[in-house]
PDB file of N, CA and C in Angstrom:
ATOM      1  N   UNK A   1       6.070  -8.446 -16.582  1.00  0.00           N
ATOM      2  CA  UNK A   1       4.788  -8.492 -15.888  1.00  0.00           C
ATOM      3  C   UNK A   1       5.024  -8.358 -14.390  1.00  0.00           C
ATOM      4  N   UNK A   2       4.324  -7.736 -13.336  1.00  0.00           N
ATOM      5  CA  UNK A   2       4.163  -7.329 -12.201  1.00  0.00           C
ATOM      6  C   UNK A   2       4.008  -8.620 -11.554  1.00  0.00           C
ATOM      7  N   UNK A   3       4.554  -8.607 -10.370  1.00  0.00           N
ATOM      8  CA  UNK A   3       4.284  -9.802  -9.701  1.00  0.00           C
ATOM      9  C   UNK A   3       3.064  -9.237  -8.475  1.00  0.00           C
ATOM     10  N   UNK A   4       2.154  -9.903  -8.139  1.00  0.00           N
ATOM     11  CA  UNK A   4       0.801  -9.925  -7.534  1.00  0.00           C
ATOM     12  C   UNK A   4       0.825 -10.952  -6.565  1.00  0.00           C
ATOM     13  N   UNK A   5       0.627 -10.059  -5.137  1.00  0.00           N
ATOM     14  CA  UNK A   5       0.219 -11.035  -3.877  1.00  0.00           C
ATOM     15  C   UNK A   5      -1.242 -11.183  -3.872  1.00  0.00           C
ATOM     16  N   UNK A   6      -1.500 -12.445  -3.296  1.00  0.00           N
ATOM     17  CA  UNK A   6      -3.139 -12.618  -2.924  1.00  0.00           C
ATOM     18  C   UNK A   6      -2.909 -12.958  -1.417  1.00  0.00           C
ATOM     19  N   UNK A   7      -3.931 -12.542  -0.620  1.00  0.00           N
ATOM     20  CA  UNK A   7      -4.157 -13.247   0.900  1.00  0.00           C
ATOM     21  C   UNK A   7      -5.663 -13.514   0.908  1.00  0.00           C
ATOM     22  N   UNK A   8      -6.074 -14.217   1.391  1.00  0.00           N
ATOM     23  CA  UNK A   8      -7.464 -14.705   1.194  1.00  0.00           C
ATOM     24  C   UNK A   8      -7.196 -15.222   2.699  1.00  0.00           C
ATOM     25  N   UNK A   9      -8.306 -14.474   3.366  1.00  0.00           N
ATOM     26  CA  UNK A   9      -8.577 -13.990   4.602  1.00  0.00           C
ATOM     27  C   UNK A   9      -9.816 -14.997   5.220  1.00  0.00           C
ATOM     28  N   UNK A  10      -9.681 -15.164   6.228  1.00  0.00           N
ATOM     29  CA  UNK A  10     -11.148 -15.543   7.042  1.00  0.00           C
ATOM     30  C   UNK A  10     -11.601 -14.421   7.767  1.00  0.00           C
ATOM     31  N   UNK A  11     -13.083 -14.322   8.359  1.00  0.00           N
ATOM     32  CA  UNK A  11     -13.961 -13.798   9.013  1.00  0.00           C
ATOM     33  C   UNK A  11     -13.439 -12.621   9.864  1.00  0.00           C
ATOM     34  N   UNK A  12     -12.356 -12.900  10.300  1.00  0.00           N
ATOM     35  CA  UNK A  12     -11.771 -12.240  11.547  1.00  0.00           C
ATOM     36  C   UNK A  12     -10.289 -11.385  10.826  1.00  0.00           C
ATOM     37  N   UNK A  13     -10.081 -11.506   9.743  1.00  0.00           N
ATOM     38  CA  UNK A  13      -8.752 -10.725   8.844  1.00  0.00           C
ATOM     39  C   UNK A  13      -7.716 -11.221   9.135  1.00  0.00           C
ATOM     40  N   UNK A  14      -7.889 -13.101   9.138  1.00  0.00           N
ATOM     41  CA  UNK A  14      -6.519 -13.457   9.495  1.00  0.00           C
ATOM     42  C   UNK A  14      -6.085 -14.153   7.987  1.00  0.00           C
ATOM     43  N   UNK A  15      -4.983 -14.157   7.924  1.00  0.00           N
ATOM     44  CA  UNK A  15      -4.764 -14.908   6.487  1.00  0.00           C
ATOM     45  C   UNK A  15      -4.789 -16.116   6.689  1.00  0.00           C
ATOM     46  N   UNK A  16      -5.407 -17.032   5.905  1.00  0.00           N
ATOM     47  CA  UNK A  16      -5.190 -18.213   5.719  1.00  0.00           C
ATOM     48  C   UNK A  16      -5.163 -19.278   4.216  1.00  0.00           C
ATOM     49  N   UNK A  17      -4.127 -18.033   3.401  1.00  0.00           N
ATOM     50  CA  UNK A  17      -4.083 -18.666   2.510  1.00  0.00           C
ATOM     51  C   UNK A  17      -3.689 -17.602   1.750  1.00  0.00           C
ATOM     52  N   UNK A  18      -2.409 -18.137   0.584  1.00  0.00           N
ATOM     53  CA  UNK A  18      -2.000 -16.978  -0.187  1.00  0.00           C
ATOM     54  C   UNK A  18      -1.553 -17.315  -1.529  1.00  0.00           C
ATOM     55  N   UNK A  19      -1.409 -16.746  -2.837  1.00  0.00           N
ATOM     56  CA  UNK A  19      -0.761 -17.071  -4.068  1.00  0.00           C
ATOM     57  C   UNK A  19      -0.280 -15.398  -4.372  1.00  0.00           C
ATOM     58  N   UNK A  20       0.924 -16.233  -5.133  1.00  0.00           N
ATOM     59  CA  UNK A  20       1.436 -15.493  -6.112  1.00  0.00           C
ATOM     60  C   UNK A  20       1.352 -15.202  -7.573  1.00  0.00           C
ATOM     61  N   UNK A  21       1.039 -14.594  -8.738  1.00  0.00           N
ATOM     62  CA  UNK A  21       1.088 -14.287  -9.628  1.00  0.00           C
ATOM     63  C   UNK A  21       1.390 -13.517 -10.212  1.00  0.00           C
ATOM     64  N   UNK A  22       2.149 -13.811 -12.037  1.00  0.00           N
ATOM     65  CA  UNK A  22       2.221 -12.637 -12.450  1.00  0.00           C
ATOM     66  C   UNK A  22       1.035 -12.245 -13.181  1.00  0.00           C
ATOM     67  N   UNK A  23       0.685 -11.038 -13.551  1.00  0.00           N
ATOM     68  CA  UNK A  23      -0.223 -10.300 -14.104  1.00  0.00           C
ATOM     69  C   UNK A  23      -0.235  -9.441 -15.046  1.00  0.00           C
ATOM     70  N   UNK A  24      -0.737  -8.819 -15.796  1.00  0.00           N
ATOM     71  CA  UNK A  24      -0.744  -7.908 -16.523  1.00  0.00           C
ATOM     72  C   UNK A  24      -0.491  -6.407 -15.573  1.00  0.00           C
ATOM     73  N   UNK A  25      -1.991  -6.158 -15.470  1.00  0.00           N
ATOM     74  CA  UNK A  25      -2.414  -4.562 -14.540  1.00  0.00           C
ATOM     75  C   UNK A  25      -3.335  -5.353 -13.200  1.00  0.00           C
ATOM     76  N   UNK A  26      -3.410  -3.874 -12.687  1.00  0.00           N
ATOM     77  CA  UNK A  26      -4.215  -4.407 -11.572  1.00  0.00           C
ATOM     78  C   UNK A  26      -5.734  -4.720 -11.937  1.00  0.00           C
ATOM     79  N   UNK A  27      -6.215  -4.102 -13.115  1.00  0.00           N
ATOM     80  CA  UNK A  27      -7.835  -4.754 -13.877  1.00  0.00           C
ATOM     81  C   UNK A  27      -7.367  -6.580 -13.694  1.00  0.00           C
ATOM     82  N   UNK A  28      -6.624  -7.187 -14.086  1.00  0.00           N
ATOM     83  CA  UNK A  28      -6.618  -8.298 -14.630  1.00  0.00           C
ATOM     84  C   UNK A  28      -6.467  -8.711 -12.927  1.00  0.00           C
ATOM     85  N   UNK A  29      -5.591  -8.582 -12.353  1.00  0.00           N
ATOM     86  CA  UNK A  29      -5.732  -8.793 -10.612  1.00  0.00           C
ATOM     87  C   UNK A  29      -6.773  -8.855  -9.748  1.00  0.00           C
ATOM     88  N   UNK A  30      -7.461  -7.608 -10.158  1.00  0.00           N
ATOM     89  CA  UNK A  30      -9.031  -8.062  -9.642  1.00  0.00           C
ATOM     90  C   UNK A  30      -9.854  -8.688 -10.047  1.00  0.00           C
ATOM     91  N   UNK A  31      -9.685  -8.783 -11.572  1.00  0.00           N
ATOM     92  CA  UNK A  31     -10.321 -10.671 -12.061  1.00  0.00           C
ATOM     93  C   UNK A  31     -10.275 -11.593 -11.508  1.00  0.00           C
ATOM     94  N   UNK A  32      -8.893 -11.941 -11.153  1.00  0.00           N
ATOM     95  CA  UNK A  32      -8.478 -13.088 -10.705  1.00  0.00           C
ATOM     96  C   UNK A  32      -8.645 -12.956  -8.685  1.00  0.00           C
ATOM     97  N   UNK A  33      -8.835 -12.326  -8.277  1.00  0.00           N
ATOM     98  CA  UNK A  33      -9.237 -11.901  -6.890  1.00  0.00           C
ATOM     99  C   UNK A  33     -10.714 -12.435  -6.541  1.00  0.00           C
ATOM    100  N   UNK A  34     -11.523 -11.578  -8.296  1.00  0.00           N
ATOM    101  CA  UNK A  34     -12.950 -12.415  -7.872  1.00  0.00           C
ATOM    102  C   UNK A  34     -13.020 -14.207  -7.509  1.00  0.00           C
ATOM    103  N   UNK A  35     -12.240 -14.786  -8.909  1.00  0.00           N
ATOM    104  CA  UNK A  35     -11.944 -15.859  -9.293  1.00  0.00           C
ATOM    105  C   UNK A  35     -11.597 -16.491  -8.170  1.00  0.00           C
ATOM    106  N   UNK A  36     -10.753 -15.892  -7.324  1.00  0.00           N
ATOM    107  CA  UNK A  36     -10.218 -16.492  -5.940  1.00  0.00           C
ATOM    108  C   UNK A  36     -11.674 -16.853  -4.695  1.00  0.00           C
ATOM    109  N   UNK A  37     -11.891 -15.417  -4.661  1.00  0.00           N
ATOM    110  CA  UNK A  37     -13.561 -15.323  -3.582  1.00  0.00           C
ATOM    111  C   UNK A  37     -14.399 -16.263  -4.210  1.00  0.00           C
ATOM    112  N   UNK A  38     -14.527 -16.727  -5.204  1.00  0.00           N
ATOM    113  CA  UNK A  38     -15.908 -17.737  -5.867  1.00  0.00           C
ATOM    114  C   UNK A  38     -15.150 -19.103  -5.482  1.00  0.00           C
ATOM    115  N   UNK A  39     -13.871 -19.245  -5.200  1.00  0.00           N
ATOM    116  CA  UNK A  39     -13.339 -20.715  -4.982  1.00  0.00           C
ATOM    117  C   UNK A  39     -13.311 -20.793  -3.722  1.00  0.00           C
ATOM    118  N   UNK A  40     -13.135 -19.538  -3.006  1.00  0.00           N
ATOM    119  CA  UNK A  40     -12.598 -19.705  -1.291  1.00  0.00           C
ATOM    120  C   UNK A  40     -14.037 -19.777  -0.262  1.00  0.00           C
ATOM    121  N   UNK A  41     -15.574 -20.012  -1.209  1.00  0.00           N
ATOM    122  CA  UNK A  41     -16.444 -19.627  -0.768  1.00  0.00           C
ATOM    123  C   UNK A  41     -16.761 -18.142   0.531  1.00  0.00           C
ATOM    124  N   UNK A  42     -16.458 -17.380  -0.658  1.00  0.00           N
ATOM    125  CA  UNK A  42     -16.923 -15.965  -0.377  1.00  0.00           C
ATOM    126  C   UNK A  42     -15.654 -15.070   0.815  1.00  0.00           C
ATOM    127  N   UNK A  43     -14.580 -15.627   1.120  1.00  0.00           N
ATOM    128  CA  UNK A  43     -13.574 -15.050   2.031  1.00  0.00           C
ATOM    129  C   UNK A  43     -13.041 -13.948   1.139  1.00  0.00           C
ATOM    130  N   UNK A  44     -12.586 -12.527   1.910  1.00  0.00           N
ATOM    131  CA  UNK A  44     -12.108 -11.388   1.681  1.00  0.00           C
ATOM    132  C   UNK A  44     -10.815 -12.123   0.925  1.00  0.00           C
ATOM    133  N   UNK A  45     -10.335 -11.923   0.005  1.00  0.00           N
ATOM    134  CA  UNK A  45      -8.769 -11.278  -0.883  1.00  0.00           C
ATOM    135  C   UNK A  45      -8.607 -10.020  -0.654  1.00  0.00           C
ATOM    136  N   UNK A  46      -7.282  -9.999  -0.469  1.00  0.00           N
ATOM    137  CA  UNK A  46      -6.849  -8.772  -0.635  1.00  0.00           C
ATOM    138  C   UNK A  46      -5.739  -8.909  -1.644  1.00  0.00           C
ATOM    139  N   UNK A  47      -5.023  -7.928  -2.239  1.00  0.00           N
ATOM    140  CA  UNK A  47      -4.496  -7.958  -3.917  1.00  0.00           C
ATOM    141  C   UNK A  47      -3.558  -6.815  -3.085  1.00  0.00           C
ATOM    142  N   UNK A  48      -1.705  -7.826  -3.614  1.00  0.00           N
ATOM    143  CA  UNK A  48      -1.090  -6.735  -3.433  1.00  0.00           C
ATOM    144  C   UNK A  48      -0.053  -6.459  -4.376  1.00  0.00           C
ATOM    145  N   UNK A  49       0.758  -5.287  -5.022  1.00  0.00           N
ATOM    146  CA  UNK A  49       1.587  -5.406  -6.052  1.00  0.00           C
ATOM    147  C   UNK A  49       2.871  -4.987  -5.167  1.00  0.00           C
ATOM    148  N   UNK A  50       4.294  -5.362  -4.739  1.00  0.00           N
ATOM    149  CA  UNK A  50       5.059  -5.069  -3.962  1.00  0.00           C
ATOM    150  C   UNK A  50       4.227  -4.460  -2.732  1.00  0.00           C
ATOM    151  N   UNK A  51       5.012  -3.596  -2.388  1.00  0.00           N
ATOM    152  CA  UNK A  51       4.225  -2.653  -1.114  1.00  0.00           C
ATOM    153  C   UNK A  51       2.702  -1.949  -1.167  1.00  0.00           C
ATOM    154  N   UNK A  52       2.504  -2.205  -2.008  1.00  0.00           N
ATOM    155  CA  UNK A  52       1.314  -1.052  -2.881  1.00  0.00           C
ATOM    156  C   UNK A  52      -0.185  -1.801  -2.822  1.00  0.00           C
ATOM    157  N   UNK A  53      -1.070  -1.621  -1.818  1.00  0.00           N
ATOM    158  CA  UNK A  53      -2.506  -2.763  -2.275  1.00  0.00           C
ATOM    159  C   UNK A  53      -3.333  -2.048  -3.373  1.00  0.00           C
ATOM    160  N   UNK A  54      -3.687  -3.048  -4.168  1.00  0.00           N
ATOM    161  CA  UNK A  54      -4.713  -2.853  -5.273  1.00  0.00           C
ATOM    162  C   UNK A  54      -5.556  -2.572  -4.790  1.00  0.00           C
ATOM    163  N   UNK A  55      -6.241  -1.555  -4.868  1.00  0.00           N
ATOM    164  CA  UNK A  55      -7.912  -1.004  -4.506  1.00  0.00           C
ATOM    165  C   UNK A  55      -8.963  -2.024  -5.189  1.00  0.00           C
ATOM    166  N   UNK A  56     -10.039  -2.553  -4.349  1.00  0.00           N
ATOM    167  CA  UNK A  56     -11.367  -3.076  -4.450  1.00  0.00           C
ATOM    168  C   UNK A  56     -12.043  -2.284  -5.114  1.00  0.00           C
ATOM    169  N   UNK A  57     -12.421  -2.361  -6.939  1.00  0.00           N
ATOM    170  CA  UNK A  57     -13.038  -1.392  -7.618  1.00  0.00           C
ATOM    171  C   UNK A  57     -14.511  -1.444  -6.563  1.00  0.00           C
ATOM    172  N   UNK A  58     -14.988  -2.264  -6.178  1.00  0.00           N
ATOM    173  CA  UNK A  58     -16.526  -2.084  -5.312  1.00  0.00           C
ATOM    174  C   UNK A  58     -16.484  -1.312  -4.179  1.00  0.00           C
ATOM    175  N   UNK A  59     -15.385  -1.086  -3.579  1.00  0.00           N
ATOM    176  CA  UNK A  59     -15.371   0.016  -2.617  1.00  0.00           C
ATOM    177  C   UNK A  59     -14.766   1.451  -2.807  1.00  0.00           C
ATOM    178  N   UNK A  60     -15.174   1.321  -4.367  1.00  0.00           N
ATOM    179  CA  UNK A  60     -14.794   2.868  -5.082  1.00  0.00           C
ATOM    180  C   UNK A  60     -16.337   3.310  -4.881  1.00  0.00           C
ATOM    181  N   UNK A  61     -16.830   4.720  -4.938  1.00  0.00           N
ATOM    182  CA  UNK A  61     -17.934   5.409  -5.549  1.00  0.00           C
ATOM    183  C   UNK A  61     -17.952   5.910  -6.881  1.00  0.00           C
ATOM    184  N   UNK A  62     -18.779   5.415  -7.331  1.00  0.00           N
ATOM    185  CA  UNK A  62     -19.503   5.659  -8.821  1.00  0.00           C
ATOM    186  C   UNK A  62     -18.401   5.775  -9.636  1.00  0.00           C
ATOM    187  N   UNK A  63     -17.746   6.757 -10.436  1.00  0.00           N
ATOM    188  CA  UNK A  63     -16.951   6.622 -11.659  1.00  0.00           C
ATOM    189  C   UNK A  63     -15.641   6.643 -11.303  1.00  0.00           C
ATOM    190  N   UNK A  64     -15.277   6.976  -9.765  1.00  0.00           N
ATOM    191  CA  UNK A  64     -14.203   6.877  -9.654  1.00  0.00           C
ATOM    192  C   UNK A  64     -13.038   5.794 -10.123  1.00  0.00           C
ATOM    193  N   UNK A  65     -12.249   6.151 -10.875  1.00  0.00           N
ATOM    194  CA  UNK A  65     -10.487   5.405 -11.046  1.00  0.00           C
ATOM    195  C   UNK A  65      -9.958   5.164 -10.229  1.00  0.00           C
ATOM    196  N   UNK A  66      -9.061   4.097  -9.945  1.00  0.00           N
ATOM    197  CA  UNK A  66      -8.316   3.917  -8.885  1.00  0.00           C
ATOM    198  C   UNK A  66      -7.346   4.442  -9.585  1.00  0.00           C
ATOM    199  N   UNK A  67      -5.953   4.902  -8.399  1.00  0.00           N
ATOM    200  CA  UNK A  67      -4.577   5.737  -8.990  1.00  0.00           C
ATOM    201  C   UNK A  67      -3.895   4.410 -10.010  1.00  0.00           C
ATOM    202  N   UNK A  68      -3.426   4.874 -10.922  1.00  0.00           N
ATOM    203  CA  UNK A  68      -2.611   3.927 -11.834  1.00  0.00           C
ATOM    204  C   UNK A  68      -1.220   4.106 -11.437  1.00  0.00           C
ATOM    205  N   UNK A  69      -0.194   3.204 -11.021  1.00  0.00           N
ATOM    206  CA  UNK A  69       0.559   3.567 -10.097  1.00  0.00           C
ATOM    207  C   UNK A  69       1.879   2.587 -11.958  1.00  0.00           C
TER     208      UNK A  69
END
């Protein structure tokens, strides 16, 4: 299983706060990203797999896939 950074950000894009996990894919990462924003009352996550950030399916347009890496 992939190991998965979280940063959970304040207002201004500073980190203040981070976990590690392993994961399945990046679908199951952005589960747990939401899961993060509903606990951190509403602060940006960002989702990372090594060097590589997981794309925000909500800042895709319409049917677009993110690359499966």
């Amino acid at each position: 299983m992939p190991l998965y950074r979280f940063r959970i950000l304040d207002k201004f894009g500073r980190r203040i706060a981070g976990q590690f996990s392993h994961l399945l894919d990046d679908d199951e990462a952005r589960r747990h990203a939401v899961l993060l924003r509903e606990r951190t009352k509403d602060h940006a996550v960002e989702v990372w797999q090594d060097e590589r950030q997981v794309p925000d399916l909500s800042l895709l347009d319409g049917d677009e896939k993110p690359p499966r890496h």
